[in-house]
Protein backbone atom coordinates (compact mmCIF):
# COMPACT_ATOMS: atom_id res chain seq x y z
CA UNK A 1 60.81 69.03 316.06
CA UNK A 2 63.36 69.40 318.88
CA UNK A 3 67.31 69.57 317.94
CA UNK A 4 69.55 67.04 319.58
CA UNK A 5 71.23 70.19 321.98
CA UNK A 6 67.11 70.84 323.17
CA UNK A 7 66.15 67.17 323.77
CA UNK A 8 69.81 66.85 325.64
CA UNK A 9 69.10 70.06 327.90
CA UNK A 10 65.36 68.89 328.56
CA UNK A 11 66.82 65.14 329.40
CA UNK A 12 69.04 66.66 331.71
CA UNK A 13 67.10 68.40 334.18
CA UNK A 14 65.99 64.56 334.67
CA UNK A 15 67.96 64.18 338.16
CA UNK A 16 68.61 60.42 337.27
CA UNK A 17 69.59 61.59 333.82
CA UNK A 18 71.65 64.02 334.94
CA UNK A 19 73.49 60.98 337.49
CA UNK A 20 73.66 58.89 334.89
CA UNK A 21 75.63 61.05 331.77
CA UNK A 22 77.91 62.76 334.37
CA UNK A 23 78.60 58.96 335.53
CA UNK A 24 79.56 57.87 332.01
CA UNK A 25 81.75 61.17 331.06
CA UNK A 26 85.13 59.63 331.31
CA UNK A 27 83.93 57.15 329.32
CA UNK A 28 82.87 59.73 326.68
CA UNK A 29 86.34 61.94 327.08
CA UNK A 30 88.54 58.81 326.73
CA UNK A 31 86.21 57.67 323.14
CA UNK A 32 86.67 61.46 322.12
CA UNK A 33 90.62 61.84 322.78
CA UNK A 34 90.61 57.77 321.16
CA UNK A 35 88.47 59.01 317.77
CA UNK A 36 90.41 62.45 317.58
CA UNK A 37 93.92 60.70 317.67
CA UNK A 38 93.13 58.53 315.15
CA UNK A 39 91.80 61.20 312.94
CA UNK A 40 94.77 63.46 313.78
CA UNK A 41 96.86 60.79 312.93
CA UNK A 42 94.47 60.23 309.17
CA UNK A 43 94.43 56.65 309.99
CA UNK A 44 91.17 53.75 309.66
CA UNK A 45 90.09 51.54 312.01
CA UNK A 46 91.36 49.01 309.77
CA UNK A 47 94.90 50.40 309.94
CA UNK A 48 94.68 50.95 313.63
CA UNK A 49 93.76 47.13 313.99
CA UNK A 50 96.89 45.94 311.23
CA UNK A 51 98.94 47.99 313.67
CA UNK A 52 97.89 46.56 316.64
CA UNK A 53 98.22 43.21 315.39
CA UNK A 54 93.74 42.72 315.09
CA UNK A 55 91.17 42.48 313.22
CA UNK A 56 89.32 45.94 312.21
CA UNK A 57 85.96 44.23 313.86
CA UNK A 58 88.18 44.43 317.48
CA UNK A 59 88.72 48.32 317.09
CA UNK A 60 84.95 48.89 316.34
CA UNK A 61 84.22 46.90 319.93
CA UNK A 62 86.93 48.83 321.37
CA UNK A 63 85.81 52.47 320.55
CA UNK A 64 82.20 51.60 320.74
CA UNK A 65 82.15 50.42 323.87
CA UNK A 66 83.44 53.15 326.08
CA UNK A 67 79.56 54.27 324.60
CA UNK A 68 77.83 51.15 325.81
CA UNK A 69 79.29 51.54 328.97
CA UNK A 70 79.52 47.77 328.84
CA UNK A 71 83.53 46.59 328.66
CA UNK A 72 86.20 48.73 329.86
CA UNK A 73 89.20 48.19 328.00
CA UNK A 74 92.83 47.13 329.93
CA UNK A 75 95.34 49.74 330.16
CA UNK A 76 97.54 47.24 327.60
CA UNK A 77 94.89 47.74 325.03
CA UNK A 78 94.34 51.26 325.66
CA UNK A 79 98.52 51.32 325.40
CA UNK A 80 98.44 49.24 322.04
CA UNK A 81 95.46 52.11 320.50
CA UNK A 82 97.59 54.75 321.64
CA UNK A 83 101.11 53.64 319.97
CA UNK A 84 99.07 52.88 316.84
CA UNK A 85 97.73 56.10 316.56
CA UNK A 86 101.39 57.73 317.07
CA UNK A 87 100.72 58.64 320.89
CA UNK A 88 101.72 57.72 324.56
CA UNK A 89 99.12 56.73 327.24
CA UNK A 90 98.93 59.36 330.64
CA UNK A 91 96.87 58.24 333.22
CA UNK A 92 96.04 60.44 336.01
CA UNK A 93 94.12 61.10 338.98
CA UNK A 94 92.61 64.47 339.14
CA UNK A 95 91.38 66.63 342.19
């Protein structure tokens, strides 16, 4: 049986594999920074939504889909997330 690091690094030397995951990796480092400030801050999804002023159902949608790759969330609900969580937003463009 292959580990999920071996099937990764076989799926990647797929060129349109390849395209694809580094297409959807600021998606991915935006969920990660998202799930480790709410852990940092030892809060649920539930309590993130009561702060925010939603239902725990809207924060599921919210960090789940930066995965699907379907919704992008606005900058005001990425701003709501991060006050919740006891953070500030920074948006930048990179070279």
């Amino acid at each position: 049986m292959m580990s999920h690091s071996q099937l990764k690094e076989k799926a990647l030397k797929n060129k349109a594999v390849k395209e694809e995951y580094d297409a959807l990796k600021p998606e991915f480092d935006l969920l990660r920074e998202m799930l480790k400030a709410r852990t940092d801050a030892g809060l649920s999804q539930a309590e993130v939504a009561e702060r925010m002023g939603t239902k725990p159902p809207a924060i599921t949608r919210l960090e789940s889909s930066l995965t699907s790759g379907r919704h992008s969330p606005s900058i005001a609900t990425l701003k709501k997330y991060a006050d919740a969580v006891g953070c500030h937003l920074e948006i930048k463009f990179v070279h």
